[in-house]
Protein backbone atom coordinates (compact mmCIF):
# COMPACT_ATOMS: atom_id res chain seq x y z
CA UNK A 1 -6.67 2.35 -18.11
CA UNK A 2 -8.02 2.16 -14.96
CA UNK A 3 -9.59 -1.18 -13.84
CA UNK A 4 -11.48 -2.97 -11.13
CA UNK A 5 -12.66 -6.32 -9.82
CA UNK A 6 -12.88 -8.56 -7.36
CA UNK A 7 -10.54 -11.88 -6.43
CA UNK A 8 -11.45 -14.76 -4.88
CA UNK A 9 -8.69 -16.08 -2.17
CA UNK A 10 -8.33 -19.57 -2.16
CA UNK A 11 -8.45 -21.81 1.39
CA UNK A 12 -4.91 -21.79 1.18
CA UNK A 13 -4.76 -17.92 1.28
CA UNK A 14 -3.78 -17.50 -2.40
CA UNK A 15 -5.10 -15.18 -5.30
CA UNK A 16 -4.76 -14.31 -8.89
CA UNK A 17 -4.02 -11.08 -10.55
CA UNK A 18 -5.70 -10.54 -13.92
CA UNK A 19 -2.89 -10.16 -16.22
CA UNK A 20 -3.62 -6.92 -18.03
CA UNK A 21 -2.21 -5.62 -14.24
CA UNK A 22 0.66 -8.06 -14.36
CA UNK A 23 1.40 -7.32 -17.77
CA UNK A 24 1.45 -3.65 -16.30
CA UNK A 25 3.55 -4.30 -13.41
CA UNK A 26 6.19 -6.57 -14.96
CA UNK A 27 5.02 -9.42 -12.82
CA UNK A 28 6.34 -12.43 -15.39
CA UNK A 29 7.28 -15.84 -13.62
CA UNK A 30 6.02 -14.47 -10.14
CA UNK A 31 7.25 -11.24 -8.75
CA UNK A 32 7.32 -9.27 -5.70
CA UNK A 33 3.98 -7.51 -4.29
CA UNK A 34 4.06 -5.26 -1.22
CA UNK A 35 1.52 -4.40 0.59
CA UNK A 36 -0.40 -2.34 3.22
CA UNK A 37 -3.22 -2.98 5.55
CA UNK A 38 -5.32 0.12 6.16
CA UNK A 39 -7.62 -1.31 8.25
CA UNK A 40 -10.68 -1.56 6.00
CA UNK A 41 -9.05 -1.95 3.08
CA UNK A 42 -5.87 -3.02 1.56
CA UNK A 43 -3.24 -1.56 -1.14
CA UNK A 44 -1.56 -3.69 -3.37
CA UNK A 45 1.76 -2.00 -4.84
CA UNK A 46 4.32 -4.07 -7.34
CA UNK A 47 7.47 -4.52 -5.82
CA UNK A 48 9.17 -4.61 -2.15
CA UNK A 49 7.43 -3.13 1.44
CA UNK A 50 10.99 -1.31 1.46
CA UNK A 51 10.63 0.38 -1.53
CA UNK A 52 7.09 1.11 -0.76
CA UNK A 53 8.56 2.32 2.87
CA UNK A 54 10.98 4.66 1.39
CA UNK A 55 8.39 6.19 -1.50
CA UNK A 56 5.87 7.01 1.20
CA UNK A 57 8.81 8.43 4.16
CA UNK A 58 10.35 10.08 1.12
CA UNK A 59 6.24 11.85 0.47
CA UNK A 60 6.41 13.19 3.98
CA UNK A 61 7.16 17.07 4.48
CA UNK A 62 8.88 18.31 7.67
CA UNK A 63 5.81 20.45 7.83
CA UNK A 64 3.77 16.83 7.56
CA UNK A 65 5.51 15.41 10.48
CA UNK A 66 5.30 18.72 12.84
CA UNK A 67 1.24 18.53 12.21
CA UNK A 68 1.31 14.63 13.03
CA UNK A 69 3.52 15.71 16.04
CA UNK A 70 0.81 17.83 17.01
CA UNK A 71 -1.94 15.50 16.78
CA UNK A 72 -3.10 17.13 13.27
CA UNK A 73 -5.14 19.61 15.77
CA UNK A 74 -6.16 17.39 17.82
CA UNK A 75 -4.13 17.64 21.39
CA UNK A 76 -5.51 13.95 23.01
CA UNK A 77 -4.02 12.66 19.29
CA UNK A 78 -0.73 14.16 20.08
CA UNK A 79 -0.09 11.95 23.24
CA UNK A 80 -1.53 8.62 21.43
């Protein structure tokens, strides 16, 4: 049940979650949110930025961070 829609952030920097997602998420009585700028947009994950760390480091391949190392093809990326 996939769902979209925008949120409104209040002058005090605060939004709502619609609660079929909290209901979803286990966010009862508050609840912990991490999240990740991307530049142009912005992903929203329940729980902590070090869980969230570790899911995405533990993703990586060796074979991921030799490309990346090497500037994914690109040698002026490689010494950014």
């Amino acid at each position: 049940m996939a769902s979209t829609g925008d949120l409104r952030v209040s002058c005090r920097g605060q939004m709502s979650l619609p609660a079929a997602p909290r209901r979803r998420w286990g966010l009862h009585d508050g609840g912990d949110v991490a999240y990740l700028d991307l530049g142009d947009a912005m992903l929203l994950l329940p729980g902590r930025i070090a869980d969230l760390r570790a899911e995405v480091l533990a993703s990586i391949t060796d074979a991921d961070w030799e490309n990346s190392s090497r500037g994914f093809g690109d040698p002026e990326l490689a010494t950014e």
